[in-house]
C-alpha atoms as a PDB file:
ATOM      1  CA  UNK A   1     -16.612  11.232  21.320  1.00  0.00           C
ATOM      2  CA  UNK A   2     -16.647   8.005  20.138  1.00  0.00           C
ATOM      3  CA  UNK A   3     -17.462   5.708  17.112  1.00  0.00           C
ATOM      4  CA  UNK A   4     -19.527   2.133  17.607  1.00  0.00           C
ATOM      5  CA  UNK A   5     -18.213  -0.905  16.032  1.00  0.00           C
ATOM      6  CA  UNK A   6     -20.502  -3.230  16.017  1.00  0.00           C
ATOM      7  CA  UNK A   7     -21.174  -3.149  19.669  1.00  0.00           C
ATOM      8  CA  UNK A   8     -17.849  -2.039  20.482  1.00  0.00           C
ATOM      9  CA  UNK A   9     -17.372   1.475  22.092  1.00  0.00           C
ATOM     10  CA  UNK A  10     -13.261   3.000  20.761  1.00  0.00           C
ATOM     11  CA  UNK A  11     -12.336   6.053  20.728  1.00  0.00           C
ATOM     12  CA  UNK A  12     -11.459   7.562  16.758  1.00  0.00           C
ATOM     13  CA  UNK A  13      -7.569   7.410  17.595  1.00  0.00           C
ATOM     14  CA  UNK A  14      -8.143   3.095  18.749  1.00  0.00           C
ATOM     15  CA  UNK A  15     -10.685   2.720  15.528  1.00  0.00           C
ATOM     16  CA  UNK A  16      -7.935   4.254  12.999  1.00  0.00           C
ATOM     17  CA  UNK A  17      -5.436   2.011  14.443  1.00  0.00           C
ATOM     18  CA  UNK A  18      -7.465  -1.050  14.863  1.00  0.00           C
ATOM     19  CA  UNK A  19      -8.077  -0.444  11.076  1.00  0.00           C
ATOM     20  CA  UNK A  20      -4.767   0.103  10.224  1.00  0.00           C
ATOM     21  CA  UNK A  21      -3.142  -3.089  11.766  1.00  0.00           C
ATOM     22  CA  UNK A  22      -6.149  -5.154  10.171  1.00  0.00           C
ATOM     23  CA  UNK A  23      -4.883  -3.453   6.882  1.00  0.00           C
ATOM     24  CA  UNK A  24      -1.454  -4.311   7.696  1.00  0.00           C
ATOM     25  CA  UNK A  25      -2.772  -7.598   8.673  1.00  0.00           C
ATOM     26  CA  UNK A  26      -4.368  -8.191   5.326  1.00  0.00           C
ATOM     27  CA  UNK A  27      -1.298  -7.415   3.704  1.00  0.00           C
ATOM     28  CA  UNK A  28       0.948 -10.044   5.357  1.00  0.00           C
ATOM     29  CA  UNK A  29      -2.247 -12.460   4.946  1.00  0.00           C
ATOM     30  CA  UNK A  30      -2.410 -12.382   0.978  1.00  0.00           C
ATOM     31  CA  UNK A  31       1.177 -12.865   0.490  1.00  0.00           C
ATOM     32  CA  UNK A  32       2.030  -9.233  -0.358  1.00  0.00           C
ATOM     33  CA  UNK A  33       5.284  -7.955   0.079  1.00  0.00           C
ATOM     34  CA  UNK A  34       7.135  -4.816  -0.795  1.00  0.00           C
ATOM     35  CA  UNK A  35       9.193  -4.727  -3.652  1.00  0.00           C
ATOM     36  CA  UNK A  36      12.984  -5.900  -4.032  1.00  0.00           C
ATOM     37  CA  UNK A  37      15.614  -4.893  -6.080  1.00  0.00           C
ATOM     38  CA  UNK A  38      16.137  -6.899  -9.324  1.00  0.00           C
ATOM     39  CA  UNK A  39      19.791  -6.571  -9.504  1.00  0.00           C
ATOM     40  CA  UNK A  40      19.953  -3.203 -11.520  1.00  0.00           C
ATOM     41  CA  UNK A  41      19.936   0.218 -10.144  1.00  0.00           C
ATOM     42  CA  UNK A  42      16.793   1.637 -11.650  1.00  0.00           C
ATOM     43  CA  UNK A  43      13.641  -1.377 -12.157  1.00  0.00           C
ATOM     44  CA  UNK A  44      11.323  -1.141 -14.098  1.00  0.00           C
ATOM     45  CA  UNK A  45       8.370   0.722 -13.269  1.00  0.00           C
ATOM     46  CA  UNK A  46       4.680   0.664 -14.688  1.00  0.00           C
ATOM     47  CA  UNK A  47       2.600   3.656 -15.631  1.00  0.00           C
ATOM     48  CA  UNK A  48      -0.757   4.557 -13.334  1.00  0.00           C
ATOM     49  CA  UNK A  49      -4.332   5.619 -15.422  1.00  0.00           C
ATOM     50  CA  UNK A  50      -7.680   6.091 -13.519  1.00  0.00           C
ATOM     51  CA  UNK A  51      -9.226   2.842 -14.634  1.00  0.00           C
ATOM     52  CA  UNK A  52      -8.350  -0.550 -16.241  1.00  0.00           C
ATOM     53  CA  UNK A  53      -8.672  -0.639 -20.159  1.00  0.00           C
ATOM     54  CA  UNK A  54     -11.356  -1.796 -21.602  1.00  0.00           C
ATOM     55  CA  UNK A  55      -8.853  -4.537 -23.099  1.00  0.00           C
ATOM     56  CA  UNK A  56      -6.785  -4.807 -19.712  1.00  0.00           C
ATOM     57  CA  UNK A  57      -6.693  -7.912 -17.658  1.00  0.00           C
ATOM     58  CA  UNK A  58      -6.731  -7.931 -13.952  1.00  0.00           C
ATOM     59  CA  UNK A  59      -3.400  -9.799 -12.404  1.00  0.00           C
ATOM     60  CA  UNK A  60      -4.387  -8.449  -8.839  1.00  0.00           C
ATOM     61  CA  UNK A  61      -4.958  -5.724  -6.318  1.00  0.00           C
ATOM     62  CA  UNK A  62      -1.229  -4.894  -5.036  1.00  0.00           C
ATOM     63  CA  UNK A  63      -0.921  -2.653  -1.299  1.00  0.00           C
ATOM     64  CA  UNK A  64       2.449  -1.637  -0.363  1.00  0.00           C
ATOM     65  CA  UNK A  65       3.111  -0.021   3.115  1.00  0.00           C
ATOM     66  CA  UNK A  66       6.055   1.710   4.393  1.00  0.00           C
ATOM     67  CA  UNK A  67       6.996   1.410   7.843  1.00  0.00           C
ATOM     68  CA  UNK A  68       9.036   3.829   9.693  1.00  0.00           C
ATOM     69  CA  UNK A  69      10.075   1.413  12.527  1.00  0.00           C
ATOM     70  CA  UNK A  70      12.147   3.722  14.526  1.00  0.00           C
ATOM     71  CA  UNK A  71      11.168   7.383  15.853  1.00  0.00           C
ATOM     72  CA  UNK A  72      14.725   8.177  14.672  1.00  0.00           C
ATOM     73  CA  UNK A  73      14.150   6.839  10.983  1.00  0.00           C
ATOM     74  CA  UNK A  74      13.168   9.294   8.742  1.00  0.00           C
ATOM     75  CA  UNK A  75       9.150   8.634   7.398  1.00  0.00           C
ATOM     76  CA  UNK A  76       8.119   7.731   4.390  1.00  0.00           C
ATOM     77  CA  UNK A  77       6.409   9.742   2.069  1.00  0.00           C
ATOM     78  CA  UNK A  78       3.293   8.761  -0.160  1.00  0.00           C
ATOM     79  CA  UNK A  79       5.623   9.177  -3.362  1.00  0.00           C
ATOM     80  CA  UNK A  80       7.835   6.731  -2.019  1.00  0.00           C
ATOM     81  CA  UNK A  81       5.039   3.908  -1.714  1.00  0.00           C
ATOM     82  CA  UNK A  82       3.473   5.389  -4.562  1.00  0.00           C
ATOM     83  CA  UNK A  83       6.750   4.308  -6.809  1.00  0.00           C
ATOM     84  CA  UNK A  84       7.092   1.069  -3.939  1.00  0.00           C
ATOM     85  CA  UNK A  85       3.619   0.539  -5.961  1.00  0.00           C
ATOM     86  CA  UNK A  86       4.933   0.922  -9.545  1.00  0.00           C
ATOM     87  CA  UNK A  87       7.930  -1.470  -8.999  1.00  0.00           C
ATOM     88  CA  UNK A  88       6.058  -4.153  -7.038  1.00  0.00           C
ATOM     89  CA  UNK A  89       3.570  -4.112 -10.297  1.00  0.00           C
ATOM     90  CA  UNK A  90       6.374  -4.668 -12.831  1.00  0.00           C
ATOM     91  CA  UNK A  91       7.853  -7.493 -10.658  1.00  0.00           C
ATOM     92  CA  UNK A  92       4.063  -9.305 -11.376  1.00  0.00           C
ATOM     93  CA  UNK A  93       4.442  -8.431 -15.123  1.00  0.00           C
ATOM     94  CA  UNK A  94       1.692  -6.106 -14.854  1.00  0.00           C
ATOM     95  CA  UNK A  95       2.125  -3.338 -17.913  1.00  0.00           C
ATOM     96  CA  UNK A  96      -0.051  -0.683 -15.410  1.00  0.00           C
ATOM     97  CA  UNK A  97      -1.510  -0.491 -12.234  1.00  0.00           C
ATOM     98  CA  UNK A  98      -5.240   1.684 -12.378  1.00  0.00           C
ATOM     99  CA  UNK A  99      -7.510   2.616  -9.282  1.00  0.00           C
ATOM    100  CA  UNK A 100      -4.384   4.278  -7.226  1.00  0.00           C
ATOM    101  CA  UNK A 101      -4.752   5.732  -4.162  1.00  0.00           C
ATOM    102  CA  UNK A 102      -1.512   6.972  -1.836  1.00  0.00           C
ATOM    103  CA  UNK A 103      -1.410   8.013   1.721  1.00  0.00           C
ATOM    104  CA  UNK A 104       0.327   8.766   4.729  1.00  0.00           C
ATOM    105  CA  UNK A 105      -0.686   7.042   8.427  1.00  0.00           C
ATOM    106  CA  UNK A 106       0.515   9.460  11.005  1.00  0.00           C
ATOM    107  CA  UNK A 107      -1.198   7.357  13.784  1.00  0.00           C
ATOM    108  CA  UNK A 108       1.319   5.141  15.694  1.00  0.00           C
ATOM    109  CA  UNK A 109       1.149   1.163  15.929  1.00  0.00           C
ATOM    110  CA  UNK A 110       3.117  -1.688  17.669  1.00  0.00           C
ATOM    111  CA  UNK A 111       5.656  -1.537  14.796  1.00  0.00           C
ATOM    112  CA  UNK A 112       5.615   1.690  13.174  1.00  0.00           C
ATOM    113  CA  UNK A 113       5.519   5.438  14.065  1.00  0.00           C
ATOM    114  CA  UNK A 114       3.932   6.208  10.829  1.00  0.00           C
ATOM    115  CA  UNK A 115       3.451   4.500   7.343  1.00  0.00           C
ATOM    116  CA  UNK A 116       3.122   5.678   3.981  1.00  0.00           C
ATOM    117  CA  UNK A 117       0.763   3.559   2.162  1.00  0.00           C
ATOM    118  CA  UNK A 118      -0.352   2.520  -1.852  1.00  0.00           C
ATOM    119  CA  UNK A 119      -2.931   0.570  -3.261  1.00  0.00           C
ATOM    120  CA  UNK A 120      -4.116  -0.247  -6.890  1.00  0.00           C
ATOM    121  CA  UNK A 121      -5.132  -3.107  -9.279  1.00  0.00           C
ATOM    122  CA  UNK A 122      -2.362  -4.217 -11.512  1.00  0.00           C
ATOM    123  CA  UNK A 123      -3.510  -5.375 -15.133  1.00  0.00           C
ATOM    124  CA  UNK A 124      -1.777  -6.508 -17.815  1.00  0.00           C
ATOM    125  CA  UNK A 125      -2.643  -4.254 -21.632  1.00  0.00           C
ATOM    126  CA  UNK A 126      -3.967  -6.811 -24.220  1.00  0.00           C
END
C-alpha cells in the first residue's frame, strides 16, 4: 500500500514522517519555541475554550512539541505538551488559548523516538 504525493510514491510510515519533520520544520521556521521557566516554581498558565470570544483578539497560533531524544528517556505525554501549551501562551500575554488539539507521534524521526505534540490560537479577552 501506498499513498501518492503529488507524484511521489511513500509508503504511510515515510508520509507520516515526512509530515512530521515538515511540522517540526515549521515550528523552528516561525520562531516557536517551547516554554521556559520564569523564575518561579509554578507559571502562569492560561485557560483552553473551544473557540475564540467573540471579543477575543488573536496574538497567534502557538505549537509546542516534545521530543523524547533518547530511547532511554521516558516519552512525553499529550498532557505534558498540552500544559507546555498553556505556559508558552501566558509567556505571549495571551489570557486563553482556543482551537486545542493534543497528540502523541509514536513514529520515529532523526531526532526523536516519539513526540507529544499541542497546537492552538492564543488570544488575548477584551
Amino acid at each position: 500500500m501506498s499513498a501518492d504525493v503529488r507524484g511521489l510514491n511513500m509508503t504511510p510510515r515515510l508520509f507520516t514522517a515526512l509530515l512530521v519533520l515538515l511540522a517540526l520544520g515549521g515550528c523552528s521556521m516561525t520562531g516557536i519555541t517551547a516554554p521556559t521557566a520564569t523564575g518561579t516554581s509554578s507559571p502562569r498558565e492560561v485557560p483552553v475554550v473551544e473557540s475564540v470570544p467573540l471579543d477575543g483578539r488573536v496574538i497567534s497560533d502557538i505549537n509546542i512539541a516534545l521530543c523524547q531524544a533518547k530511547s532511554t528517556d521516558k516519552p512525553h505525554t499529550a498532557d505534558e505538551a498540552l500544559r507546555a501549551l498553556r505556559v508558552a501562551a501566558a509567556q505571549k500575554g495571551a489570557t486563553g488559548i482556543a482551537n486545542v488539539t493534543s497528540s502523541v507521534v509514536s513514529v520515529p524521526t532523526v531526532n526523536c523516538f516519539s513526540m507529544a505534540q499541542a497546537t492552538g490560537i492564543a488570544y488575548v479577552q477584551g
